[in-house]
Protein backbone atom coordinates (compact mmCIF):
# COMPACT_ATOMS: atom_id res chain seq x y z
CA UNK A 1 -8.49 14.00 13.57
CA UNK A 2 -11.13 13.21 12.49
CA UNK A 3 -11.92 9.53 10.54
CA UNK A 4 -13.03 8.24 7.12
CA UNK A 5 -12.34 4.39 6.31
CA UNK A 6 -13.16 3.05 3.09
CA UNK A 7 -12.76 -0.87 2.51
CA UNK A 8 -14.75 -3.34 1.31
CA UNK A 9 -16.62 -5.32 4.45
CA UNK A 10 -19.43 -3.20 5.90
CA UNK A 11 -19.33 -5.51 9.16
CA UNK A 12 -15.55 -4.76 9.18
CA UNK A 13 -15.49 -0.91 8.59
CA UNK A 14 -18.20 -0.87 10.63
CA UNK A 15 -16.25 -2.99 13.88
CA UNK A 16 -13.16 -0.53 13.46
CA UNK A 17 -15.06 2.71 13.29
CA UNK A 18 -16.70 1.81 16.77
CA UNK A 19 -13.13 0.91 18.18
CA UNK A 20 -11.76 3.85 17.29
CA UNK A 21 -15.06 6.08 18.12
CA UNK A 22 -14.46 4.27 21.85
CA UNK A 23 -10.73 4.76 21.74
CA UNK A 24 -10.00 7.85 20.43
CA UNK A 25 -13.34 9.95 21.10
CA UNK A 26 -13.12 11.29 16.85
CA UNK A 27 -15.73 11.39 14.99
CA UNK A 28 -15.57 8.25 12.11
CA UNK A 29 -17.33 7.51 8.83
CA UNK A 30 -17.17 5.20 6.55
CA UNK A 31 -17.63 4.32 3.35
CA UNK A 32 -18.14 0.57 1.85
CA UNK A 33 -16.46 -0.07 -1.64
CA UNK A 34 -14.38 -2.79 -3.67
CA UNK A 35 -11.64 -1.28 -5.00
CA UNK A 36 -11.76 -4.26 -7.27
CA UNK A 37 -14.75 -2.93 -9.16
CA UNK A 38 -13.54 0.74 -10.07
CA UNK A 39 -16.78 1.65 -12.38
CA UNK A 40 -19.04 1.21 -9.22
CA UNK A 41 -17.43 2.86 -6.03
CA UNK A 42 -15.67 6.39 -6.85
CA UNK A 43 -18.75 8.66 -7.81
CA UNK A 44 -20.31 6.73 -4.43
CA UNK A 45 -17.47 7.88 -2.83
CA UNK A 46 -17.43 11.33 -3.83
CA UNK A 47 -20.74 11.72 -2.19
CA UNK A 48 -19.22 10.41 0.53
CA UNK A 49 -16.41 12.91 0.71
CA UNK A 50 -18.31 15.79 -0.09
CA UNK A 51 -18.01 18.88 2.36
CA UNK A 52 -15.76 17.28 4.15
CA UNK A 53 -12.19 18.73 4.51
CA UNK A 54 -9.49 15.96 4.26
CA UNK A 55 -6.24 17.14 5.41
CA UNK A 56 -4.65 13.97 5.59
CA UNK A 57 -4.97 10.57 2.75
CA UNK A 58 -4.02 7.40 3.23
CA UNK A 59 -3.56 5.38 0.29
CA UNK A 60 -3.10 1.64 1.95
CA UNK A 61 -5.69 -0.51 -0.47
CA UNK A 62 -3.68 -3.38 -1.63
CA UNK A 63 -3.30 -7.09 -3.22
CA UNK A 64 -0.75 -9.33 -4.10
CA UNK A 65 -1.01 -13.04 -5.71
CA UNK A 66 -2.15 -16.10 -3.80
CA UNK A 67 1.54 -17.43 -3.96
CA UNK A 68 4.29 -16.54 -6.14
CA UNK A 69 4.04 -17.34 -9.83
CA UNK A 70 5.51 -17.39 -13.53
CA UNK A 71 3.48 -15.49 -14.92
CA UNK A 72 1.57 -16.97 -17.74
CA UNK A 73 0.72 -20.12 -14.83
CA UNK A 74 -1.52 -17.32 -12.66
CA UNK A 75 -4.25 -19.11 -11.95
CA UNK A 76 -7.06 -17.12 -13.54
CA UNK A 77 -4.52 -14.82 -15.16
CA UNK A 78 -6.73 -12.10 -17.19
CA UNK A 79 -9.09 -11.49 -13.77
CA UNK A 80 -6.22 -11.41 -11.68
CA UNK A 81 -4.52 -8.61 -13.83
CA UNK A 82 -7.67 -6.63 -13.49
CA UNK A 83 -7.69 -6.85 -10.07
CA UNK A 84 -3.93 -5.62 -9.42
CA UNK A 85 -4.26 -3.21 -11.68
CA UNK A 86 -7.35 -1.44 -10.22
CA UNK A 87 -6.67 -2.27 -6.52
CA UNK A 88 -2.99 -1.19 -6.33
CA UNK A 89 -2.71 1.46 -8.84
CA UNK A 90 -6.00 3.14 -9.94
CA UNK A 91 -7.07 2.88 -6.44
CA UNK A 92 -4.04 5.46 -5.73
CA UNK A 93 -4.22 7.65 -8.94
CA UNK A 94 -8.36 8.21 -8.19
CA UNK A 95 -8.67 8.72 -4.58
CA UNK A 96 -5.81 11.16 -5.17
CA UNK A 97 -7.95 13.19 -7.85
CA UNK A 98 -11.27 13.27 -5.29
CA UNK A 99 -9.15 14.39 -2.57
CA UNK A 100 -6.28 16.97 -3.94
CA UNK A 101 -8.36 19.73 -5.32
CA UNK A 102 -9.42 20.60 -1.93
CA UNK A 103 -5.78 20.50 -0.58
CA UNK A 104 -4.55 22.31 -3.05
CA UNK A 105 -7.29 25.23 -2.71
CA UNK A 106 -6.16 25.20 1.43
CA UNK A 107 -2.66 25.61 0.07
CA UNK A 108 -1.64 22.44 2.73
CA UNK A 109 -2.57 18.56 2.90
CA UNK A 110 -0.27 14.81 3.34
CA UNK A 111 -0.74 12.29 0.72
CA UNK A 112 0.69 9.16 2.21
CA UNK A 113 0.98 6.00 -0.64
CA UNK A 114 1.76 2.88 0.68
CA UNK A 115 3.93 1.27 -2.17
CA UNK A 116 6.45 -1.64 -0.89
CA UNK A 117 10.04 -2.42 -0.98
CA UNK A 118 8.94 -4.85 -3.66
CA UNK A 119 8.81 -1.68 -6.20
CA UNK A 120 12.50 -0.51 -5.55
CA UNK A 121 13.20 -3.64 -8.04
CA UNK A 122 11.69 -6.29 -9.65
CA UNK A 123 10.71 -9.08 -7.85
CA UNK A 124 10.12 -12.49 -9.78
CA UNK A 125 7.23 -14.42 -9.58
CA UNK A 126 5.58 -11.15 -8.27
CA UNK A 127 6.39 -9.47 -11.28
CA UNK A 128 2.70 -7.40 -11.97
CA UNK A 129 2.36 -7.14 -8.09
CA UNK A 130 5.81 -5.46 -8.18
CA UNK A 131 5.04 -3.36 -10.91
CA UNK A 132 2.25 -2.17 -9.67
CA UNK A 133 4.09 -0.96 -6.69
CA UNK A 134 7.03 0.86 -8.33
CA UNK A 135 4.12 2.88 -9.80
CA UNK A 136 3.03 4.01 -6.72
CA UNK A 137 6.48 5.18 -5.78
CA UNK A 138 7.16 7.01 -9.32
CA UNK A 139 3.76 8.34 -9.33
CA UNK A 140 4.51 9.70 -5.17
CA UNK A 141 7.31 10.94 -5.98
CA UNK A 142 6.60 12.74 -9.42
CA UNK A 143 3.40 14.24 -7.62
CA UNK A 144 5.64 15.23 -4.40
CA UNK A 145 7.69 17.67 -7.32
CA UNK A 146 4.61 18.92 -8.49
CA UNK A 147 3.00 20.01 -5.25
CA UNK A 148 5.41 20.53 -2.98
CA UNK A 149 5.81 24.07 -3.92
CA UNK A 150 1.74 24.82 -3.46
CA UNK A 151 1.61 23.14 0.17
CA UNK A 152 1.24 19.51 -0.29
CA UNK A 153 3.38 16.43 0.86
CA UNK A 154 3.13 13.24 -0.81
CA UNK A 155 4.89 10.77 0.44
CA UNK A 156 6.12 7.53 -0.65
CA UNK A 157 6.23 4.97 1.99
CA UNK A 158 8.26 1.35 0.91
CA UNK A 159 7.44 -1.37 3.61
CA UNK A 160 9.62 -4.50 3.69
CA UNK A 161 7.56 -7.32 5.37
CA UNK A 162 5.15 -6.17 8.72
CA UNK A 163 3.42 -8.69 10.26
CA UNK A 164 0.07 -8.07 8.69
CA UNK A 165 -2.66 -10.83 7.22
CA UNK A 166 -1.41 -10.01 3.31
CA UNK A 167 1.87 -10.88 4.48
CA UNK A 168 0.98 -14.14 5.96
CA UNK A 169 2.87 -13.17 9.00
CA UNK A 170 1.62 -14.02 11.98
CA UNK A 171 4.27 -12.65 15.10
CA UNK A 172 6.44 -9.69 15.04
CA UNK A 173 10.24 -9.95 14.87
CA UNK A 174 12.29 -7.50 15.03
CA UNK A 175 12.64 -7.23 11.14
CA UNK A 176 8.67 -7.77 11.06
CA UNK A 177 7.07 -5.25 12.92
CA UNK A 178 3.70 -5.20 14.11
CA UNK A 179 1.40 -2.86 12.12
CA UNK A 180 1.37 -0.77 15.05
CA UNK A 181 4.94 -0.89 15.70
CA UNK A 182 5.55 -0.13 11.87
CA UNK A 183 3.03 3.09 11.59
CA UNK A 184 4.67 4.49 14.63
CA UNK A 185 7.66 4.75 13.08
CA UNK A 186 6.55 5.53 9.64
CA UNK A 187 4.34 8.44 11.01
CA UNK A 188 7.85 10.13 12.32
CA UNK A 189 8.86 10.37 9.05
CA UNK A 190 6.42 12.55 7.59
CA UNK A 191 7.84 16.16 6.79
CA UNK A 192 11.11 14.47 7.04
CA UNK A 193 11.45 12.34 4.38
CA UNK A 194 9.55 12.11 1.39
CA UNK A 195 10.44 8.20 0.13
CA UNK A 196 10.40 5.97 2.84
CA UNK A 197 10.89 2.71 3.90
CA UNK A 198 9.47 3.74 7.25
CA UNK A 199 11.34 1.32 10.06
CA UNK A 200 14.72 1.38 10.78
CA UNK A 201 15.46 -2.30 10.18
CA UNK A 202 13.41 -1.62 6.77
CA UNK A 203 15.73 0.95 6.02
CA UNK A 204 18.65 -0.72 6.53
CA UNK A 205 17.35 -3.63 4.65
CA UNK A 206 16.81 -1.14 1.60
CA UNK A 207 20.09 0.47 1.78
CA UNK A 208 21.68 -2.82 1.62
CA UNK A 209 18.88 -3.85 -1.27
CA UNK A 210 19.55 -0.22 -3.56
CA UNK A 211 23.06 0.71 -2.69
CA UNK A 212 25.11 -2.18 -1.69
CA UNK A 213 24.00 -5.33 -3.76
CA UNK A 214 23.97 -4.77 -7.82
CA UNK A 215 20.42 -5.47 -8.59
CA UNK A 216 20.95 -8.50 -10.55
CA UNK A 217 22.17 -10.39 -7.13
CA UNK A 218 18.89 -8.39 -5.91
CA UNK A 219 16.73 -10.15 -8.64
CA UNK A 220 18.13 -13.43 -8.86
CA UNK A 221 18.12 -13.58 -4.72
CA UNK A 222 14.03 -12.88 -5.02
CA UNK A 223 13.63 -15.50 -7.58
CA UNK A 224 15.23 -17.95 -5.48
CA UNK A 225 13.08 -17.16 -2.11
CA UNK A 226 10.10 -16.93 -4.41
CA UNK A 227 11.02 -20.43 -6.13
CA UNK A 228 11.01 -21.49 -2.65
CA UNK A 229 7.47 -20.27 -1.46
CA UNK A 230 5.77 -21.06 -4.58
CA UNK A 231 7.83 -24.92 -4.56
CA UNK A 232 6.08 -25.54 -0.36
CA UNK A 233 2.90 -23.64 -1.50
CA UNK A 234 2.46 -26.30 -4.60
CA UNK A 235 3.49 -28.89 -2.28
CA UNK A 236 0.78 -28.40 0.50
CA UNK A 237 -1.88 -27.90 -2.18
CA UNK A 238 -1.33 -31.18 -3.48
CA UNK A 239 -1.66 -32.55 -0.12
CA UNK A 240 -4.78 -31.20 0.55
């Protein structure tokens, strides 16, 4: 297939287009825009789409906090709510209007929404960044029943931790993939199953998480990890 990224770095988008280009011999655009600023990019990007026929979306745009938080003390709280909001869920809810008209008038197209395990319950300390994730799996899997009947998938996909720079992960375990590793797997799920957590050690993880534990063990055992973080991030920032 054919390729359009859209991110914010030019130099970036413009480093991964050529590796791919190289790689993969497909033709690939992109498209420069800060999902953080929703009044600027979207009418740029429909330009950008235009006449082109996308079978396939990837919603992946995403942000969390700095470090885990209560969450009156996030640091520049009203900018940081902004940015959440229009990164992780109007990002999803607008690319998903430029792109679904033309799916649905081909009667066939994937929607694929990255959401995370943190939105199969509430996660203190990340509470908005949570929230903002069980969106994205309500609003996959309330489109999916739409659609589903005229041709289109959408599909919910619910990542526990991969070994990616948002995660602050630097090597793979076996319960941290590698991002290739991870959308290898998650890719053989498509058609298949339409809320995912996409790895097999992710899905045990979330069986154990949504059918074993009662979620207010689930909870409290966040808080506690996220206590943790946020107690060694404080600590080194007071160092330095």
């Amino acid at each position: 297939m054919s390729i359009v990224l859209i991110s914010r770095s030019q130099d970036k988008l413009d480093e991964v287009a050529k590796n791919i280009r190289e790689k993969f011999k497909v033709e690939t655009k992109v498209i420069a825009a800060d999902f953080g600023k929703p009044a600027e990019i979207y009418e740029r990007i429909e330009v950008g789409l235009k006449s082109l026929e996308i079978g396939v979306l990837v919603n992946n745009v995403g942000v969390s906090y700095e470090y885990p938080e209560y969450f009156l003390d996030i640091p520049d709280l009203d900018n940081t709510l902004d940015m959440l909001i229009n990164i992780n869920i109007t990002s999803v809810c607008k690319m998903t209007r430029l792109v679904m008209p033309g799916m649905l008038e081909r009667s066939k197209g994937v929607i694929l929404n990255i959401s995370s395990a943190s939105g199969m319950y509430p996660v203190p300390l990340l509470t908005v960044y949570s929230a903002t994730k069980a969106f994205v799996d309500f609003f996959s899997r309330g489109l999916h029943a739409e659609y589903r009947n005229k041709g289109i998938t959408v599909q919910s996909v619910l990542p526990f931790f991969v070994a990616t720079k948002l995660s602050k992960i630097r090597k793979p375990t076996w319960d941290k993939p590698s991002p290739e590793n991870y959308v290898r797997s998650a890719l053989n799920t498509v058609g298949l199953q339409t809320r995912t957590n996409g790895y097999l050690a992710h899905a045990l993880m979330g069986w154990v998480t949504a059918s074993v534990l009662p979620s207010c063990l689930a909870i409290k055992l966040a808080m506690n990890m996220n206590k943790g973080l946020r107690a060694r991030f404080l600590k080194r920032a007071k160092k330095n």
